[in-house]
PDB file of N, CA and C in Angstrom:
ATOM      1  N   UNK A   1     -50.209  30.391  -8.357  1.00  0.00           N
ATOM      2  CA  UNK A   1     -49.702  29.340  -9.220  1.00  0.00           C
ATOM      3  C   UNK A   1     -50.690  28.182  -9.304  1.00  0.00           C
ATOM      4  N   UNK A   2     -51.219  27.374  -8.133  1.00  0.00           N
ATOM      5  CA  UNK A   2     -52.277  26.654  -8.294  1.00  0.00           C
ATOM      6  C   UNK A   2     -53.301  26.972  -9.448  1.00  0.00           C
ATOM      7  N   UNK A   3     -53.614  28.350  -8.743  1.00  0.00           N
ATOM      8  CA  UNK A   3     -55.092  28.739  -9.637  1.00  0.00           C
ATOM      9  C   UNK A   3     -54.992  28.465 -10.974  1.00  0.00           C
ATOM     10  N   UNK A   4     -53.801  29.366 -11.365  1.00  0.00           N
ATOM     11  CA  UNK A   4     -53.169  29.037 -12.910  1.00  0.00           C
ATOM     12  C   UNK A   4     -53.519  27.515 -13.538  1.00  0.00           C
ATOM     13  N   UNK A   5     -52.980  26.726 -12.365  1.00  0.00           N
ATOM     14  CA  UNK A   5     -52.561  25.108 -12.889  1.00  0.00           C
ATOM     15  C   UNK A   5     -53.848  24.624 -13.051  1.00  0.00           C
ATOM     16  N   UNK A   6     -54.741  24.786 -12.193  1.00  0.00           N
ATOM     17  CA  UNK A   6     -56.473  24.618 -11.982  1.00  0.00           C
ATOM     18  C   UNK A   6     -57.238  25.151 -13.404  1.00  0.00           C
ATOM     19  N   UNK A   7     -57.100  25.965 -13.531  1.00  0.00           N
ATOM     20  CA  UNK A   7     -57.130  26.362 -15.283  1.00  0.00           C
ATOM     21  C   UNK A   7     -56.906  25.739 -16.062  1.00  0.00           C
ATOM     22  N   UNK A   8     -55.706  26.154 -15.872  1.00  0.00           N
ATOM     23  CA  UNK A   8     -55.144  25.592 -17.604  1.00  0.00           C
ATOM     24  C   UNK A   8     -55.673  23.519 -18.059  1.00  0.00           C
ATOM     25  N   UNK A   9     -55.609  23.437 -16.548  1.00  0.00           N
ATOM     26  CA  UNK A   9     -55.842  21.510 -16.411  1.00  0.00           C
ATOM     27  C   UNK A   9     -57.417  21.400 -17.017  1.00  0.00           C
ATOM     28  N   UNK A  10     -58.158  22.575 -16.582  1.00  0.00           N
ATOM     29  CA  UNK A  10     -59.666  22.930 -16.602  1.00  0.00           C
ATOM     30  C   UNK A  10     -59.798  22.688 -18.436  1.00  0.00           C
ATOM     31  N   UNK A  11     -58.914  23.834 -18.810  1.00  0.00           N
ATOM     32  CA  UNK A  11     -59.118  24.132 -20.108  1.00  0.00           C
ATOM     33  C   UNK A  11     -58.515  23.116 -21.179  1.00  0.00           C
ATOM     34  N   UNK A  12     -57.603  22.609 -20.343  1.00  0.00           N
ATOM     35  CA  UNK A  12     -57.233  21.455 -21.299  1.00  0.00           C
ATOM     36  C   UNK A  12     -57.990  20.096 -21.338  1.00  0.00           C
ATOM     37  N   UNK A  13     -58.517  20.029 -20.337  1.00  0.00           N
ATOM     38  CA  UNK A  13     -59.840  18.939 -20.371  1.00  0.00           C
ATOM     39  C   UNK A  13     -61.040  18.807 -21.146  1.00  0.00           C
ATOM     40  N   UNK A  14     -61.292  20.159 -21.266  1.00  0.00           N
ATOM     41  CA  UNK A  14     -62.470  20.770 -22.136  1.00  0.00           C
ATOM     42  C   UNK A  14     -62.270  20.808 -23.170  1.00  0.00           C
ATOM     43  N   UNK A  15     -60.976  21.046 -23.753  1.00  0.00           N
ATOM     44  CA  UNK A  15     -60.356  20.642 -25.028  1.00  0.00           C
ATOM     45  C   UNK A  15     -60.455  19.423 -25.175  1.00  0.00           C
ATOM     46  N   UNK A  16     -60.158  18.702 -24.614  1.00  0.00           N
ATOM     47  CA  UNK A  16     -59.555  17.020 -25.456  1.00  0.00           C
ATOM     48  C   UNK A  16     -61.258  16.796 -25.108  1.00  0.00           C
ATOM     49  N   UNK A  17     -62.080  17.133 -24.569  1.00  0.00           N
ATOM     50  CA  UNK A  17     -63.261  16.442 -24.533  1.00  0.00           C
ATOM     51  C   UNK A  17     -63.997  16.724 -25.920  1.00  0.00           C
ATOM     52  N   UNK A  18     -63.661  18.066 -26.297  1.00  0.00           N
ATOM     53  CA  UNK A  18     -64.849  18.398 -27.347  1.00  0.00           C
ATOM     54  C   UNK A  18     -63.901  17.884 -28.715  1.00  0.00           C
ATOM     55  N   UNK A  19     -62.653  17.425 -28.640  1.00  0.00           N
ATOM     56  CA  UNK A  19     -61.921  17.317 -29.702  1.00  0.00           C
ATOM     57  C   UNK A  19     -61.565  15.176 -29.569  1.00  0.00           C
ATOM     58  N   UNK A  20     -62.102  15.086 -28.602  1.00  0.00           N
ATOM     59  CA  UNK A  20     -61.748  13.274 -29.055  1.00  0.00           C
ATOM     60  C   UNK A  20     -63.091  12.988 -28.021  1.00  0.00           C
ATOM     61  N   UNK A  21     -64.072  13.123 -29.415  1.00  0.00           N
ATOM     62  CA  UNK A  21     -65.446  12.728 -29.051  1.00  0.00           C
ATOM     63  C   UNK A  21     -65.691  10.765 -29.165  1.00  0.00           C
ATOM     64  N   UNK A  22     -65.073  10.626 -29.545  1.00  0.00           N
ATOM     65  CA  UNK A  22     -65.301   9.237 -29.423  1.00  0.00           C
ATOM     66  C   UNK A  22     -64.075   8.411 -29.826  1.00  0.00           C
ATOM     67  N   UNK A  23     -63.569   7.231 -28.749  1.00  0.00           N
ATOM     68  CA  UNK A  23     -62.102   6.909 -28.483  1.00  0.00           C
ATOM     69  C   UNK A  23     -63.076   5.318 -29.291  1.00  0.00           C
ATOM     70  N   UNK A  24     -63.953   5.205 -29.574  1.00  0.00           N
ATOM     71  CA  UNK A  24     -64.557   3.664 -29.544  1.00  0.00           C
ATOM     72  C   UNK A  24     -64.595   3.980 -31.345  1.00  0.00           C
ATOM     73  N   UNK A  25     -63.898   2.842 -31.839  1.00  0.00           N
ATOM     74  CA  UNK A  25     -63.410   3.042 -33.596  1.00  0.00           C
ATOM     75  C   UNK A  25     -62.727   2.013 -33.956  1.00  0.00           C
ATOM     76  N   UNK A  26     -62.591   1.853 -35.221  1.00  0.00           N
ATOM     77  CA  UNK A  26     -61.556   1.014 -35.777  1.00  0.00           C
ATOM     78  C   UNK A  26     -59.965   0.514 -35.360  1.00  0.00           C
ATOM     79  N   UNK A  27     -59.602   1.695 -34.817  1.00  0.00           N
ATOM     80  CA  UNK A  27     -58.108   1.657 -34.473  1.00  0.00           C
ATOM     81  C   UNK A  27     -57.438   1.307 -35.606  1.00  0.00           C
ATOM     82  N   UNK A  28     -57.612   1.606 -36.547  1.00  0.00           N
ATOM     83  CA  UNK A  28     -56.885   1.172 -38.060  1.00  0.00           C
ATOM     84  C   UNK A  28     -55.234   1.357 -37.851  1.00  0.00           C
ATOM     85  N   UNK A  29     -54.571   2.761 -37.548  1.00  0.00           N
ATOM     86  CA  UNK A  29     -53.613   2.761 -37.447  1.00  0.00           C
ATOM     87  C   UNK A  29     -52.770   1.648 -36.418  1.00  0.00           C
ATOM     88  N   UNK A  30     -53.437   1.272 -35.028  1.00  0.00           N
ATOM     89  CA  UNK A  30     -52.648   0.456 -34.486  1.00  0.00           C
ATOM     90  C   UNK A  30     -53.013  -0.842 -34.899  1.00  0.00           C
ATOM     91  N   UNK A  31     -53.855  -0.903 -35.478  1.00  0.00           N
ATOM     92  CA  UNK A  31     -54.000  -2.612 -36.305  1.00  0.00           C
ATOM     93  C   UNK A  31     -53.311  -2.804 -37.168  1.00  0.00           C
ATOM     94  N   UNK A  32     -52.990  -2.062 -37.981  1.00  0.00           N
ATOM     95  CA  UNK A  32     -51.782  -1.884 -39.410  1.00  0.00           C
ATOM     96  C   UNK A  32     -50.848  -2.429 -38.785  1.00  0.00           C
ATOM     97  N   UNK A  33     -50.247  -1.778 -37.630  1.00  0.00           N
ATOM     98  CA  UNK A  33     -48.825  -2.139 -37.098  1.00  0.00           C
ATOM     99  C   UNK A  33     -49.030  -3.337 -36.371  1.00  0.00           C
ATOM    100  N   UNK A  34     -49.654  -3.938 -35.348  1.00  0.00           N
ATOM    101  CA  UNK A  34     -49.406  -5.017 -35.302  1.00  0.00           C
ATOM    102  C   UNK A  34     -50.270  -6.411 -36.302  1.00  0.00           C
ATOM    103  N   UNK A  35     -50.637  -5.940 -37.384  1.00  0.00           N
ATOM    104  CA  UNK A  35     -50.923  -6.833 -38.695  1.00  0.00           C
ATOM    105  C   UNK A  35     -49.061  -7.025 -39.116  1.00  0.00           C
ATOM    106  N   UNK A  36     -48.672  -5.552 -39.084  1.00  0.00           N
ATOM    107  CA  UNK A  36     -47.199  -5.836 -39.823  1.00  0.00           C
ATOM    108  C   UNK A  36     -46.599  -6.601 -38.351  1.00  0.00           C
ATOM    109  N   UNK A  37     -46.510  -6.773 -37.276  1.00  0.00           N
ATOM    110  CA  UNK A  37     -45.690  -7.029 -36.470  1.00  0.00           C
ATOM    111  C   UNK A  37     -46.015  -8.215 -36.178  1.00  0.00           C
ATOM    112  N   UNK A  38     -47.125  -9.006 -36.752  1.00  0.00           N
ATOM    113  CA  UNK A  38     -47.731 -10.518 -36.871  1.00  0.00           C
ATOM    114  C   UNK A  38     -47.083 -11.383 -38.057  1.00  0.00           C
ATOM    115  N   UNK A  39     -46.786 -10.478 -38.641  1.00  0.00           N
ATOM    116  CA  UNK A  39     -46.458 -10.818 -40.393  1.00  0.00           C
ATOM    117  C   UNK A  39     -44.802 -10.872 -40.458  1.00  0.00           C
ATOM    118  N   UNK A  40     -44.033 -10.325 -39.753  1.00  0.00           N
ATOM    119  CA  UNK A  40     -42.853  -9.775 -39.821  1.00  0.00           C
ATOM    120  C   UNK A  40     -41.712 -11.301 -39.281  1.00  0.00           C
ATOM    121  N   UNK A  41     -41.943 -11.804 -38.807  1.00  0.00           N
ATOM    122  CA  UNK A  41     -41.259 -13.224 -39.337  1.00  0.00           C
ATOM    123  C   UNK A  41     -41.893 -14.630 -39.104  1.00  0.00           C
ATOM    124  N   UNK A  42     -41.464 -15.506 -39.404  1.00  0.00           N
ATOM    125  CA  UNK A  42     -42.166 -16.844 -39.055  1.00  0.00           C
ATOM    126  C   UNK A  42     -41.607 -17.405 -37.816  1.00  0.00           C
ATOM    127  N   UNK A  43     -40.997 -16.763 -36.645  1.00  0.00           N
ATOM    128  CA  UNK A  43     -40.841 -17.263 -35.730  1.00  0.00           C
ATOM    129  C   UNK A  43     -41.658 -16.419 -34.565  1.00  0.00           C
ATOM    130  N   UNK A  44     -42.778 -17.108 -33.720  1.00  0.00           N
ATOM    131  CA  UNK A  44     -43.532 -16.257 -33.190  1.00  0.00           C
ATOM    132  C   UNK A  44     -42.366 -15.366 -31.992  1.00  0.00           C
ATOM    133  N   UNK A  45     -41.434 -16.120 -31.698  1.00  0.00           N
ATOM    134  CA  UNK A  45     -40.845 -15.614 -30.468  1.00  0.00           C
ATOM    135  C   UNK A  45     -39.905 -13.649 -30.609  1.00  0.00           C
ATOM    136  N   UNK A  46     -39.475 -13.815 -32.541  1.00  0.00           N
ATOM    137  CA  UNK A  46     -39.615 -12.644 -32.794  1.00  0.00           C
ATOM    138  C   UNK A  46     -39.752 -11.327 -32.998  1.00  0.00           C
ATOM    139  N   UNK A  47     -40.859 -12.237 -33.243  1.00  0.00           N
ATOM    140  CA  UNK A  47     -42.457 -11.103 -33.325  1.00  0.00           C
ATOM    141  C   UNK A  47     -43.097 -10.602 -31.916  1.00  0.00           C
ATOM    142  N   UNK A  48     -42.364 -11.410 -30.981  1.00  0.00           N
ATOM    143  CA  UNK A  48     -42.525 -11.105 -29.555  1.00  0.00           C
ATOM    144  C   UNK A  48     -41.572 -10.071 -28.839  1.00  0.00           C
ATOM    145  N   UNK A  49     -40.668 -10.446 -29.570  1.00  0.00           N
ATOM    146  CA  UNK A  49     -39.292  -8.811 -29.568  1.00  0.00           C
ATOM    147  C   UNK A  49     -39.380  -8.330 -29.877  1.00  0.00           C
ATOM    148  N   UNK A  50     -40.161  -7.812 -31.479  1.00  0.00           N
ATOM    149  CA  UNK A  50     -40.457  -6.864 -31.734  1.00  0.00           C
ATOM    150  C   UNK A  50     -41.645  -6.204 -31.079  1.00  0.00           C
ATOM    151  N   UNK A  51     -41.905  -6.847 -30.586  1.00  0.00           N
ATOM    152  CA  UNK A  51     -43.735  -6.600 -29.679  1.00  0.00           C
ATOM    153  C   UNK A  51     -43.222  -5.197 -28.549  1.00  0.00           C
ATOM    154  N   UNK A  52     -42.195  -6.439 -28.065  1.00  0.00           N
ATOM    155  CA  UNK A  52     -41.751  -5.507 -26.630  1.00  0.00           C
ATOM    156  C   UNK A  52     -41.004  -4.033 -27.266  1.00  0.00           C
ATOM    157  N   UNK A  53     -40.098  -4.152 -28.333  1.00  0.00           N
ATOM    158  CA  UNK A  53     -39.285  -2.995 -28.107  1.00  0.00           C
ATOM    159  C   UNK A  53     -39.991  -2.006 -29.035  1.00  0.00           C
ATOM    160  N   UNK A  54     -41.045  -2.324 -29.557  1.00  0.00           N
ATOM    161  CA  UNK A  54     -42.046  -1.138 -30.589  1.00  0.00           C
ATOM    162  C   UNK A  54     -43.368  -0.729 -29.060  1.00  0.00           C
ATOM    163  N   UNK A  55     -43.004  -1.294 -27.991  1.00  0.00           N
ATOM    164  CA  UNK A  55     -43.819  -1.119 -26.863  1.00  0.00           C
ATOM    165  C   UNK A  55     -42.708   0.005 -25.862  1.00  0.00           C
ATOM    166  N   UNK A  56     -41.462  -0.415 -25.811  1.00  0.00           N
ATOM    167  CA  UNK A  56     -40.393   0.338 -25.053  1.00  0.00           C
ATOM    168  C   UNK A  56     -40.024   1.358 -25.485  1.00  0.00           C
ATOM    169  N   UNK A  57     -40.246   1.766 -27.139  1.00  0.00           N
ATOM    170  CA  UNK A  57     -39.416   2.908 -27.998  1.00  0.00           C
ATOM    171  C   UNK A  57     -40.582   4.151 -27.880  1.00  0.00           C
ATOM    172  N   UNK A  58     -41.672   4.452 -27.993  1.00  0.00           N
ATOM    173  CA  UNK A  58     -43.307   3.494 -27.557  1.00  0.00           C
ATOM    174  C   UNK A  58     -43.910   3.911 -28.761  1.00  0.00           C
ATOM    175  N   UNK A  59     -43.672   3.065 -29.492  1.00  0.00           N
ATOM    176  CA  UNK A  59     -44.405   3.257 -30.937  1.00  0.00           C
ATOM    177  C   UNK A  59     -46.065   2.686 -30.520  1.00  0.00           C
ATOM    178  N   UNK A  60     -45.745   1.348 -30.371  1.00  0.00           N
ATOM    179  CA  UNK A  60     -47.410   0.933 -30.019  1.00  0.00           C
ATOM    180  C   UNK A  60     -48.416   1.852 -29.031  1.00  0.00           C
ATOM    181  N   UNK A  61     -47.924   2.859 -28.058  1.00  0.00           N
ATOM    182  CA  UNK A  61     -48.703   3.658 -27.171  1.00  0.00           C
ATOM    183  C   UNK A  61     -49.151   4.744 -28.210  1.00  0.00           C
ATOM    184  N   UNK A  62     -48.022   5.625 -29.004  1.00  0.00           N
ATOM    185  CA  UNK A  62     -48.482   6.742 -29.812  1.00  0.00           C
ATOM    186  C   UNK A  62     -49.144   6.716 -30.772  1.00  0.00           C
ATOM    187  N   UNK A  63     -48.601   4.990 -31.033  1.00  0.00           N
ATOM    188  CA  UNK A  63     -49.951   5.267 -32.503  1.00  0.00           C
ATOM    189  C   UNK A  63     -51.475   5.041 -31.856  1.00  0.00           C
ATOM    190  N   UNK A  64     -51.842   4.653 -30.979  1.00  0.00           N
ATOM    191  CA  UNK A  64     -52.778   4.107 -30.236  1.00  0.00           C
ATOM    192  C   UNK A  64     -53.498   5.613 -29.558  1.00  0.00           C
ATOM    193  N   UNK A  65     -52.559   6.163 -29.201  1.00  0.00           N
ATOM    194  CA  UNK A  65     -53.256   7.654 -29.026  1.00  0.00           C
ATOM    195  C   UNK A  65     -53.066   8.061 -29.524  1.00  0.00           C
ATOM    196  N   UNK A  66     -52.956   8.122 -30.767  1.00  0.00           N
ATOM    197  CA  UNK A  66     -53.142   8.838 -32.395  1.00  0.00           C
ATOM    198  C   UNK A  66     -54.602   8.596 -32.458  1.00  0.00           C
ATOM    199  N   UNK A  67     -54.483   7.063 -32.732  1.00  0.00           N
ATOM    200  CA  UNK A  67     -56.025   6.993 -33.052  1.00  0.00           C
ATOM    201  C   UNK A  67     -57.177   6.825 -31.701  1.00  0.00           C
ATOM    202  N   UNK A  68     -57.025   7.090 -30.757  1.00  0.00           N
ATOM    203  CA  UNK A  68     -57.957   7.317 -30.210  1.00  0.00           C
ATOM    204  C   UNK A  68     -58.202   8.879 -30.379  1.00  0.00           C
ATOM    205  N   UNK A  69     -57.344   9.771 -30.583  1.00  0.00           N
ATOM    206  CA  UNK A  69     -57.514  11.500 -30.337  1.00  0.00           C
ATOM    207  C   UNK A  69     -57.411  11.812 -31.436  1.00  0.00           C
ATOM    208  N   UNK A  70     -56.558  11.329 -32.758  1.00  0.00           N
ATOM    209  CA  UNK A  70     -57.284  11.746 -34.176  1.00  0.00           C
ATOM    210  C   UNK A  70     -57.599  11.182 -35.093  1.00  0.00           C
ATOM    211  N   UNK A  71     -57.382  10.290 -35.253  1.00  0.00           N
ATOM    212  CA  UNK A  71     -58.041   9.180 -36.472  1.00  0.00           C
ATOM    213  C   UNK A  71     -59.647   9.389 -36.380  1.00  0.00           C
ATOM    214  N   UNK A  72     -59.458   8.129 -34.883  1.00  0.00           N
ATOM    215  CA  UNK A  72     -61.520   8.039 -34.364  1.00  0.00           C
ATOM    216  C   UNK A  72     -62.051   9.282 -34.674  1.00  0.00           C
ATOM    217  N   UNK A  73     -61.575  10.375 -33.832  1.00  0.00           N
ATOM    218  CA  UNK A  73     -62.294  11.527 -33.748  1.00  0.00           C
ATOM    219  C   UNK A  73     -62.661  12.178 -35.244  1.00  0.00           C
ATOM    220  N   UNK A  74     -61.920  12.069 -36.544  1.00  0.00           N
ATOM    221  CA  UNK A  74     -61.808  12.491 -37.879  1.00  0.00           C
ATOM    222  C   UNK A  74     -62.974  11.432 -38.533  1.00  0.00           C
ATOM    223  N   UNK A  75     -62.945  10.472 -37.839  1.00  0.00           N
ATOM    224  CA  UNK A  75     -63.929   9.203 -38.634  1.00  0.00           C
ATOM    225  C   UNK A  75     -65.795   9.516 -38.257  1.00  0.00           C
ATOM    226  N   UNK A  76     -65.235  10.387 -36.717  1.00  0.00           N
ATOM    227  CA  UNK A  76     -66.776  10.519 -36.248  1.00  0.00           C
ATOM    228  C   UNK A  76     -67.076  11.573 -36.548  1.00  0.00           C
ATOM    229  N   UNK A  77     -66.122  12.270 -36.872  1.00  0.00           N
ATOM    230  CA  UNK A  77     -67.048  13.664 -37.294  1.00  0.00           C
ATOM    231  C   UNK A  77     -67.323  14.033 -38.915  1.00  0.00           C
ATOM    232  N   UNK A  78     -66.038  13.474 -39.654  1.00  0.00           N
ATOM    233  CA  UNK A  78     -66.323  13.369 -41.127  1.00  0.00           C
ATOM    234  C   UNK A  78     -67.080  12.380 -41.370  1.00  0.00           C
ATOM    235  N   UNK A  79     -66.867  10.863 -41.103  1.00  0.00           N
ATOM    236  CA  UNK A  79     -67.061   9.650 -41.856  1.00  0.00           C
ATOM    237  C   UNK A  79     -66.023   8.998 -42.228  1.00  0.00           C
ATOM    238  N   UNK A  80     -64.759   9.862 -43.034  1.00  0.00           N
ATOM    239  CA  UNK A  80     -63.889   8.901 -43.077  1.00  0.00           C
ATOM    240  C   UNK A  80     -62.298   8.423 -42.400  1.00  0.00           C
ATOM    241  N   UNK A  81     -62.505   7.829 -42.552  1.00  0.00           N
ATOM    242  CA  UNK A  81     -61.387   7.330 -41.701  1.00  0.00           C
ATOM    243  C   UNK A  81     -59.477   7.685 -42.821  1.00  0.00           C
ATOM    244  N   UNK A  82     -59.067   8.549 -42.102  1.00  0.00           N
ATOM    245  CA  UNK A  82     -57.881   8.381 -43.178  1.00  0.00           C
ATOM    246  C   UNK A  82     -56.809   7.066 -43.340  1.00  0.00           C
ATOM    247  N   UNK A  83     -56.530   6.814 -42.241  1.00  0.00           N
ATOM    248  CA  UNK A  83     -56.376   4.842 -42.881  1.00  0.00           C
ATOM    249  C   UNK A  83     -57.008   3.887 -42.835  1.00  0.00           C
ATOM    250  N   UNK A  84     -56.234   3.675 -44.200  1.00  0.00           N
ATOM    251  CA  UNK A  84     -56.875   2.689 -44.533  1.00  0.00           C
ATOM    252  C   UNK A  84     -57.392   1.272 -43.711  1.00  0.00           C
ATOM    253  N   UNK A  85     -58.405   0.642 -43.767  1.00  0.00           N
ATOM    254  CA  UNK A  85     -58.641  -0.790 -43.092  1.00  0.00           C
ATOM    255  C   UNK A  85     -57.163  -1.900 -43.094  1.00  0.00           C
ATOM    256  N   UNK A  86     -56.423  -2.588 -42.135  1.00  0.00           N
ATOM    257  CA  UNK A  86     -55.458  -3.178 -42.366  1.00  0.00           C
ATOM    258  C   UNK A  86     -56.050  -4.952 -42.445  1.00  0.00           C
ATOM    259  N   UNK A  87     -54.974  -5.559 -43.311  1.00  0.00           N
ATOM    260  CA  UNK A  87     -55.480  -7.143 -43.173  1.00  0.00           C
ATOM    261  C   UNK A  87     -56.054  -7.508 -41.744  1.00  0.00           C
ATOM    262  N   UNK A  88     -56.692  -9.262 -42.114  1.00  0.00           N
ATOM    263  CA  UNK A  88     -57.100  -9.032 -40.697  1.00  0.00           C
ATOM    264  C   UNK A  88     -55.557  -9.657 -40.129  1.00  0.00           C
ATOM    265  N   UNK A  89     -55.784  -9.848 -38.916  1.00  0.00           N
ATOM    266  CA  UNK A  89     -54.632 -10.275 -37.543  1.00  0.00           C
ATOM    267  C   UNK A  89     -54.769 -11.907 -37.355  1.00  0.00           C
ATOM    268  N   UNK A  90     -53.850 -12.694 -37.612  1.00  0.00           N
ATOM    269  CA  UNK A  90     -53.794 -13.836 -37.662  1.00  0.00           C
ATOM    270  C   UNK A  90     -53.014 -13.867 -36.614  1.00  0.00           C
ATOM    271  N   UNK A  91     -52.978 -14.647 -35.650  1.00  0.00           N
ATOM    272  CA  UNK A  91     -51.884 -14.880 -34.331  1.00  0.00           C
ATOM    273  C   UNK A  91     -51.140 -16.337 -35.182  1.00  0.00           C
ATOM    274  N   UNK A  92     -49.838 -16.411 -34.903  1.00  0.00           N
ATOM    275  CA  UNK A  92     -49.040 -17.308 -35.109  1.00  0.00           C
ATOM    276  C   UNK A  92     -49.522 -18.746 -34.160  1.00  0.00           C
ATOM    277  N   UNK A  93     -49.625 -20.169 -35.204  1.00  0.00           N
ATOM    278  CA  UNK A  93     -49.910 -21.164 -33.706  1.00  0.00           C
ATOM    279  C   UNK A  93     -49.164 -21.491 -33.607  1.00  0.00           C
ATOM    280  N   UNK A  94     -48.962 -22.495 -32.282  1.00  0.00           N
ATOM    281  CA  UNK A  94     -48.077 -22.742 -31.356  1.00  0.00           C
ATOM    282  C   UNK A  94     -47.634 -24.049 -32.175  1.00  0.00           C
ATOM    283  N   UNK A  95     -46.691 -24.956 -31.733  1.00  0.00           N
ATOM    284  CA  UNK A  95     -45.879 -25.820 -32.247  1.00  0.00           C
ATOM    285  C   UNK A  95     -46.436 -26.758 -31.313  1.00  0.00           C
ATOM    286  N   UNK A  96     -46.950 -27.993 -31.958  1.00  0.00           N
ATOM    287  CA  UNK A  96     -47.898 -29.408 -30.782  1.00  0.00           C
ATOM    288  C   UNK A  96     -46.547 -30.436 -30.947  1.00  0.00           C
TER     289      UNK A  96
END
């Protein structure tokens, strides 16, 4: 059973290596979402709930290893990136 597990861990390593050649990219998809999750009301505190529970449901982790394992990897080996560039990220300021 080990040996098996020693394998398959083997072979699945060797996979994600030759298939997410480069994690360093745009991150377009998780910038989209928190562009929308910056944008999504005028109260920063919010946008801070939505922060946490798109972090707890785990939207922000999957899209994030989306694009590190297929977006990037589609951008470095084609050129293009299938999403699109998102606005830039404005942080909400604080109240003086």
């Amino acid at each position: 059973m080990t040996k098996l597990f020693k394998k398959t861990g083997a072979a699945f390593a060797l996979v994600t290596c030759l298939f997410a050649t480069s994690c360093i990219g745009p991150n377009n998809a998780y910038n989209s979402v928190a562009a929308w999750n910056s944008k999504l009301a005028d109260s920063k505190f919010v946008n801070e709930l939505v922060f946490f529970g798109l972090n707890l449901i785990p939207v922000y982790p999957i899209i994030l290893t989306g694009d590190y394992l297929i977006f990037n990897s589609v951008e470095f080996w084609t050129g293009n990136n299938w999403i699109s560039k998102p606005e830039a990220f404005k942080p909400q300021e604080t109240a003086k």
